[in-house]
N, C-alpha and C. Protein backbone atom coordinates (compact mmCIF):
# COMPACT_ATOMS: atom_id res chain seq x y z
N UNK A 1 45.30 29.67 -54.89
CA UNK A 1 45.02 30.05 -53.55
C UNK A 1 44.96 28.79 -52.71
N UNK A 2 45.95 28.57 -51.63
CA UNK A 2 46.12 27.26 -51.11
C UNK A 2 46.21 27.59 -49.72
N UNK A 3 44.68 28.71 -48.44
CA UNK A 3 44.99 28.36 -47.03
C UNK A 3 44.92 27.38 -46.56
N UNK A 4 44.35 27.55 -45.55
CA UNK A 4 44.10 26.44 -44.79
C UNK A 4 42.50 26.25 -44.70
N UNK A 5 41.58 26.86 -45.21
CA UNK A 5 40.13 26.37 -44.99
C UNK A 5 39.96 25.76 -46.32
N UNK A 6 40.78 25.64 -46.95
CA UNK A 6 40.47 24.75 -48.14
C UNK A 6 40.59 23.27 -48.24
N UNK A 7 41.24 23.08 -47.27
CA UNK A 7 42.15 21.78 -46.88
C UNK A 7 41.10 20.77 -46.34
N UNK A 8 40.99 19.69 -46.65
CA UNK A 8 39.84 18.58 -46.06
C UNK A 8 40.76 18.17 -44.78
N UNK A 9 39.81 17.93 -43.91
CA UNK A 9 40.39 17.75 -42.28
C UNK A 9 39.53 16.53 -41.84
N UNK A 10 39.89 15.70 -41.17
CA UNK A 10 38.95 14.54 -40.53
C UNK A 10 38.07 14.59 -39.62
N UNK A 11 37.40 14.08 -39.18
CA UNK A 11 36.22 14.32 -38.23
C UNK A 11 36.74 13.56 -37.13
N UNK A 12 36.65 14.75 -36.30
CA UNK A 12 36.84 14.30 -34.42
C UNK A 12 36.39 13.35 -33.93
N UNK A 13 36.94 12.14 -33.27
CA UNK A 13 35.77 11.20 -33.10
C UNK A 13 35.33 11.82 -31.80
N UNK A 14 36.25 12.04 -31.13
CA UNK A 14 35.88 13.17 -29.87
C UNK A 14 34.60 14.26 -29.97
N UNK A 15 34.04 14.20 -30.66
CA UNK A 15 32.96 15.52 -30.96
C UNK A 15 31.72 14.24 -31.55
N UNK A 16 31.96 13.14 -31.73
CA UNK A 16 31.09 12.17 -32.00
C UNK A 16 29.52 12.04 -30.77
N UNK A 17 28.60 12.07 -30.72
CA UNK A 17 27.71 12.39 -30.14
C UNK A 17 27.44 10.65 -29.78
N UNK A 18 27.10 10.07 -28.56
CA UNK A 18 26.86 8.78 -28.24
C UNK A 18 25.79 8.23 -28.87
N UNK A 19 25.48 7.25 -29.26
CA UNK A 19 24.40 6.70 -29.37
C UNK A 19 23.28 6.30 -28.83
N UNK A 20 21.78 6.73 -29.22
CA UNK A 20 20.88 6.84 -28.05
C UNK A 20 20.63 5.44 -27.31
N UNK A 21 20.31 5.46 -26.51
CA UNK A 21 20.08 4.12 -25.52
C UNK A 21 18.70 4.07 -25.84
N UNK A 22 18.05 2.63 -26.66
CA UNK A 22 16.30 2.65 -26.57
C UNK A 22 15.56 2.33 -24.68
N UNK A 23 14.54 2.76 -24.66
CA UNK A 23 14.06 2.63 -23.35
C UNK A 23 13.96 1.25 -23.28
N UNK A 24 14.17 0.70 -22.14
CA UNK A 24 13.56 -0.69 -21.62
C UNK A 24 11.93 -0.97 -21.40
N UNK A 25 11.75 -1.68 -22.28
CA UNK A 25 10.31 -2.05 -22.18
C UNK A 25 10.17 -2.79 -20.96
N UNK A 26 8.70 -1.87 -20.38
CA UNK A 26 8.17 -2.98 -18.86
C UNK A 26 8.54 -4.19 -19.48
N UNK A 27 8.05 -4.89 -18.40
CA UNK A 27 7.50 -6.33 -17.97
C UNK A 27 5.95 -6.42 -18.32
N UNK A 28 5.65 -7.51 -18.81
CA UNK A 28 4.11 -7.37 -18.92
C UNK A 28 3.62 -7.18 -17.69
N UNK A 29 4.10 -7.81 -16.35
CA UNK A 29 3.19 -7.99 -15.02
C UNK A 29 3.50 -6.40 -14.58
N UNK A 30 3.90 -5.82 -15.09
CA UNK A 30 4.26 -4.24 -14.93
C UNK A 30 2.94 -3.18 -15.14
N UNK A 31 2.73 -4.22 -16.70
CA UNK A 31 2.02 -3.48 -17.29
C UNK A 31 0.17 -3.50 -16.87
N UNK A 32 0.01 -4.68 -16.31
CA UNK A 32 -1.30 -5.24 -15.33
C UNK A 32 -1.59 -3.91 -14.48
N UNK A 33 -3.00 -4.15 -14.10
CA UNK A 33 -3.67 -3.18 -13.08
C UNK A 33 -2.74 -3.55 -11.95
N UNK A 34 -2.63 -2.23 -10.64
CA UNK A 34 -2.47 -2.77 -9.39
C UNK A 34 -3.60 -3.01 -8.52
N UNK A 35 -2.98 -3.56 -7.88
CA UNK A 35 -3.70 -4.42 -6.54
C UNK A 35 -3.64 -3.15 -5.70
N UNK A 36 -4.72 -2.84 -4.81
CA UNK A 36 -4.79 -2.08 -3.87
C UNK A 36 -5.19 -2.83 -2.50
N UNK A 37 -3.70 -3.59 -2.18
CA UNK A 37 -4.11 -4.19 -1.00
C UNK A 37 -5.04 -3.55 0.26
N UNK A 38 -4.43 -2.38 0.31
CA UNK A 38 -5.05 -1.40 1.94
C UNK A 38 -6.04 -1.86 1.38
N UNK A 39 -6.80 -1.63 0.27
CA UNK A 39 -8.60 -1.27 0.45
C UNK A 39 -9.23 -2.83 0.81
N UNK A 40 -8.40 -3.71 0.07
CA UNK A 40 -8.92 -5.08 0.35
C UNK A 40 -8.90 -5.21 1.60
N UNK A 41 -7.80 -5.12 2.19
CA UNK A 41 -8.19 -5.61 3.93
C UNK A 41 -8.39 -4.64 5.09
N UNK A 42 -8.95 -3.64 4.39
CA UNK A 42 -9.94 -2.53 5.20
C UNK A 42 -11.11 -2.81 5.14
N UNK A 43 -11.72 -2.93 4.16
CA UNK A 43 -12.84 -3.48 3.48
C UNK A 43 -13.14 -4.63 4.04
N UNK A 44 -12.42 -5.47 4.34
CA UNK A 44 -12.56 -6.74 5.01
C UNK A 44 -13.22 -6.67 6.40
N UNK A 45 -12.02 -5.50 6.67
CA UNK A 45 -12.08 -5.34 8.51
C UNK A 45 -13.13 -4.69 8.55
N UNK A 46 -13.37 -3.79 7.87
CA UNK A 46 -14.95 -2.69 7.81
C UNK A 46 -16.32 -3.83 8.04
N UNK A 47 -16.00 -5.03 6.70
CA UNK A 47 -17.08 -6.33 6.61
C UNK A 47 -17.56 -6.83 7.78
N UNK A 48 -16.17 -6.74 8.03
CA UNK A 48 -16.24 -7.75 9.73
C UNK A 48 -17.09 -7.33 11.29
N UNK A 49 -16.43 -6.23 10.95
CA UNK A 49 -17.14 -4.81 12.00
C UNK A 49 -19.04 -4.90 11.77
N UNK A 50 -19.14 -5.10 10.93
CA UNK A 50 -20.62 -4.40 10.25
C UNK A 50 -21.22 -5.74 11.01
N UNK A 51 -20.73 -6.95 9.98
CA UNK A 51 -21.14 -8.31 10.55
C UNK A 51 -21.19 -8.41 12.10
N UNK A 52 -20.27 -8.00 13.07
CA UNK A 52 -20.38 -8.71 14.30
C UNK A 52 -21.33 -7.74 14.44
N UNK A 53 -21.62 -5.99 14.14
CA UNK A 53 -22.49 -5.67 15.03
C UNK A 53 -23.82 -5.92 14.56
N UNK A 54 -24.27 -6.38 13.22
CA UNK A 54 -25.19 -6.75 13.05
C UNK A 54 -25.96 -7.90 13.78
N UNK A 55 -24.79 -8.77 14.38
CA UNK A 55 -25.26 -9.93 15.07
C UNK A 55 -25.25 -9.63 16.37
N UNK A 56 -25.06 -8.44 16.63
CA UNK A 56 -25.27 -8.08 18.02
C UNK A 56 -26.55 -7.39 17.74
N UNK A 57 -26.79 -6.34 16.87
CA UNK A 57 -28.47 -6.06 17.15
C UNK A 57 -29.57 -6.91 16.82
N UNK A 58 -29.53 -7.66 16.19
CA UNK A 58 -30.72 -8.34 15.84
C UNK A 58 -31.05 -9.48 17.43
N UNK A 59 -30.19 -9.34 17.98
CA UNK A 59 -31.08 -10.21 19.21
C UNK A 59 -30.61 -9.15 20.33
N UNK A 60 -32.50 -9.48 20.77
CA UNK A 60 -32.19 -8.12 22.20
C UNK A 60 -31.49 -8.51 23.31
N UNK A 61 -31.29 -10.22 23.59
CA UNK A 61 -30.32 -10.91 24.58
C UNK A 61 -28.94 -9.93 24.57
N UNK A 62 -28.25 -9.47 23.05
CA UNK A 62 -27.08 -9.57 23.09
C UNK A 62 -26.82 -8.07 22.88
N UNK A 63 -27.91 -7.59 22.94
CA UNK A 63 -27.93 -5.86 23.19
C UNK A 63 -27.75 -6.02 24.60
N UNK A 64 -28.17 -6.05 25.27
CA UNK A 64 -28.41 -6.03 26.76
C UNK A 64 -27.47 -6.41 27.54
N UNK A 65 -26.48 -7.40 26.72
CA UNK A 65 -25.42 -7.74 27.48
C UNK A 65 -23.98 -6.89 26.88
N UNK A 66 -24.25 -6.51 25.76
CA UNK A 66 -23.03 -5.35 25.24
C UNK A 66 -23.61 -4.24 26.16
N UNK A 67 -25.07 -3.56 26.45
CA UNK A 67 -25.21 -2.63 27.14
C UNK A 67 -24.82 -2.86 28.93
N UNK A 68 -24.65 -3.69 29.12
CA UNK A 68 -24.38 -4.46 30.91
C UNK A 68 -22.55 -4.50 30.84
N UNK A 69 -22.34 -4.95 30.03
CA UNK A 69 -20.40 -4.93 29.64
C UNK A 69 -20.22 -3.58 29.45
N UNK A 70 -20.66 -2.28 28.81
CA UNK A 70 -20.40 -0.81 28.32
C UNK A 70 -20.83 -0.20 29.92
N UNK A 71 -21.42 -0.36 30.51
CA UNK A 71 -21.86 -0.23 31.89
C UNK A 71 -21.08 -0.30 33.18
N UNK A 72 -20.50 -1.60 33.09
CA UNK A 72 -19.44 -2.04 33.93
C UNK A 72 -18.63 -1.74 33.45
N UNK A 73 -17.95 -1.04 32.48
CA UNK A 73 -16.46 -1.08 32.47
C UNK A 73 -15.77 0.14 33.14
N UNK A 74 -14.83 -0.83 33.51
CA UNK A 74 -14.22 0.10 34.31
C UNK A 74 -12.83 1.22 33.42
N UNK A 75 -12.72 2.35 34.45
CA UNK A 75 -11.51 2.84 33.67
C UNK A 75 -10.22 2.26 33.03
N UNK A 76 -9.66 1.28 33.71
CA UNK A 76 -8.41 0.01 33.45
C UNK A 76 -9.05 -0.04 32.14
N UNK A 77 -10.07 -1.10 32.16
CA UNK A 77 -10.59 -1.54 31.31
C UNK A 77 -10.81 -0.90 29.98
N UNK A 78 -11.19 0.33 29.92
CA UNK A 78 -11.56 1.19 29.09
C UNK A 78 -10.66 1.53 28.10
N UNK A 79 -9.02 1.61 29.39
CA UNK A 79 -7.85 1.89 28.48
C UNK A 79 -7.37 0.53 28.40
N UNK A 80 -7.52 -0.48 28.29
CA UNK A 80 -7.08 -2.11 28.27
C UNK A 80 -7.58 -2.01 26.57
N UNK A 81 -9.24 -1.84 26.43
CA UNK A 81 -10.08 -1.82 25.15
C UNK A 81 -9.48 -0.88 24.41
N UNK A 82 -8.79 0.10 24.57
CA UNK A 82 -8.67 1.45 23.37
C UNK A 82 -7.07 0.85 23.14
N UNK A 83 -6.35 0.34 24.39
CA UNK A 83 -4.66 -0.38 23.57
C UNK A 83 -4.84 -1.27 22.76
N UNK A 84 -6.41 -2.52 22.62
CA UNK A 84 -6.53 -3.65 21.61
C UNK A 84 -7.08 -3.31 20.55
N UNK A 85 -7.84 -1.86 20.67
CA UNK A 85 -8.15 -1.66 19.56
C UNK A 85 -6.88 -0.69 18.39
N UNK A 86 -6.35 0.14 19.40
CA UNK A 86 -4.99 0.66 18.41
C UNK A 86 -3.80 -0.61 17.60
N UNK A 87 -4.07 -1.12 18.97
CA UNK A 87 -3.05 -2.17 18.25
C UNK A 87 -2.85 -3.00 17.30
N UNK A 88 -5.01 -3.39 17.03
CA UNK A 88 -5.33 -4.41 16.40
C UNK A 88 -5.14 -3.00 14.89
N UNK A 89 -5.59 -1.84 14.82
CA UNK A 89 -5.38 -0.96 14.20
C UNK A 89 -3.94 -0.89 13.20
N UNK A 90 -2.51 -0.97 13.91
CA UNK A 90 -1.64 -0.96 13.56
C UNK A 90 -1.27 -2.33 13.43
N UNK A 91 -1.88 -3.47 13.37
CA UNK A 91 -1.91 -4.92 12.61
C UNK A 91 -2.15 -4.50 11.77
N UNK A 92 -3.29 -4.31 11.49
CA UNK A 92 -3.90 -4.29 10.41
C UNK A 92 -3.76 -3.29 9.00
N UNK A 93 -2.54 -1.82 9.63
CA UNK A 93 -1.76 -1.58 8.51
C UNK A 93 -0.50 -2.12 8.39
N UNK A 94 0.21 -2.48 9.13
CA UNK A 94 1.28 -3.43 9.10
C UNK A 94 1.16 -4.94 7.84
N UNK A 95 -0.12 -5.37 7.96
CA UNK A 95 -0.73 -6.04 6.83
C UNK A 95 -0.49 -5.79 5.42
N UNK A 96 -1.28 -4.79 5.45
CA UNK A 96 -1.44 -4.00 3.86
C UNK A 96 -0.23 -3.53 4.05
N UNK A 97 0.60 -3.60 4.57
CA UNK A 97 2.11 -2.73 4.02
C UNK A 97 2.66 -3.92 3.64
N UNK A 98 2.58 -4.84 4.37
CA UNK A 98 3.85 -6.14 3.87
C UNK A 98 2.94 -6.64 2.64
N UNK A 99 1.81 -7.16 2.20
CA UNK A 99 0.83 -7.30 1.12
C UNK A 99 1.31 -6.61 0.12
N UNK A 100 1.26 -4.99 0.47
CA UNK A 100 1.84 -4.18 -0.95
C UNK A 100 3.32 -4.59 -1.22
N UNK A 101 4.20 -4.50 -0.82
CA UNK A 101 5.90 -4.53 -0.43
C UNK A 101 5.70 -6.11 -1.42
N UNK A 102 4.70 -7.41 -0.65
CA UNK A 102 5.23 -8.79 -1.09
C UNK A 102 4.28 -8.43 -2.80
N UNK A 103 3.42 -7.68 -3.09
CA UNK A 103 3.05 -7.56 -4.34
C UNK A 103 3.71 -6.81 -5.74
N UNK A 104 4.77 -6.03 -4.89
CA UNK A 104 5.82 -5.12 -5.52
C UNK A 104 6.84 -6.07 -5.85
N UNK A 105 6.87 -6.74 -5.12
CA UNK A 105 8.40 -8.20 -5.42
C UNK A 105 9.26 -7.39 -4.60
N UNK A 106 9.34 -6.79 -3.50
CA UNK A 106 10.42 -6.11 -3.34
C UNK A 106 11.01 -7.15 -2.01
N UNK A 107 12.11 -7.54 -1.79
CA UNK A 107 13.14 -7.97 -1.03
C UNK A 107 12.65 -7.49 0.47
């Protein structure tokens, strides 16, 4: 009995399955904690905030004259103070973005 399923046939290299690719191991500096820049220089700015107004209450001279400046200000003024404070605002994430970005290594 001589068909054809008796017959030895070669193996497809075409039906050959690729060889697995091993994963790329991090980088050790990969493998390190991250840095959470925002909180560092929020935290800073928060520090800073606390500090000046602390040094404004402890002397009643300098109450009296933040209360005489909050007094006089005028409307201009009011919106002059709320553009330095947004602005100084969007410094100060503009910061922590380039901080994170230059801590990422990224270009």
């Amino acid at each position: 009995m001589n068909d054809d399923t008796t017959e030895p046939r070669g193996f497809d290299e075409a039906l050959r399955p690729e060889p697995s690719v091993a994963p790329v191991r991090p980088d050790p500096a990969e493998l390190g904690p991250r840095i959470r820049w925002a909180g560092i220089i929020w935290g800073l700015v928060f520090a800073a905030i606390a500090a000046i107004v602390l040094w404004i209450v402890l002397d009643p001279a300098r109450i009296e004259l933040v209360a005489d400046w909050w007094a006089t200000l005028t409307p201009a003024g009011l919106w002059l103070t709320v553009l330095l404070v947004l602005g100084g605002l969007l410094l100060i994430a503009g910061l922590s973005g380039l901080a994170r970005r230059g801590d990422r290594g990224a270009p």
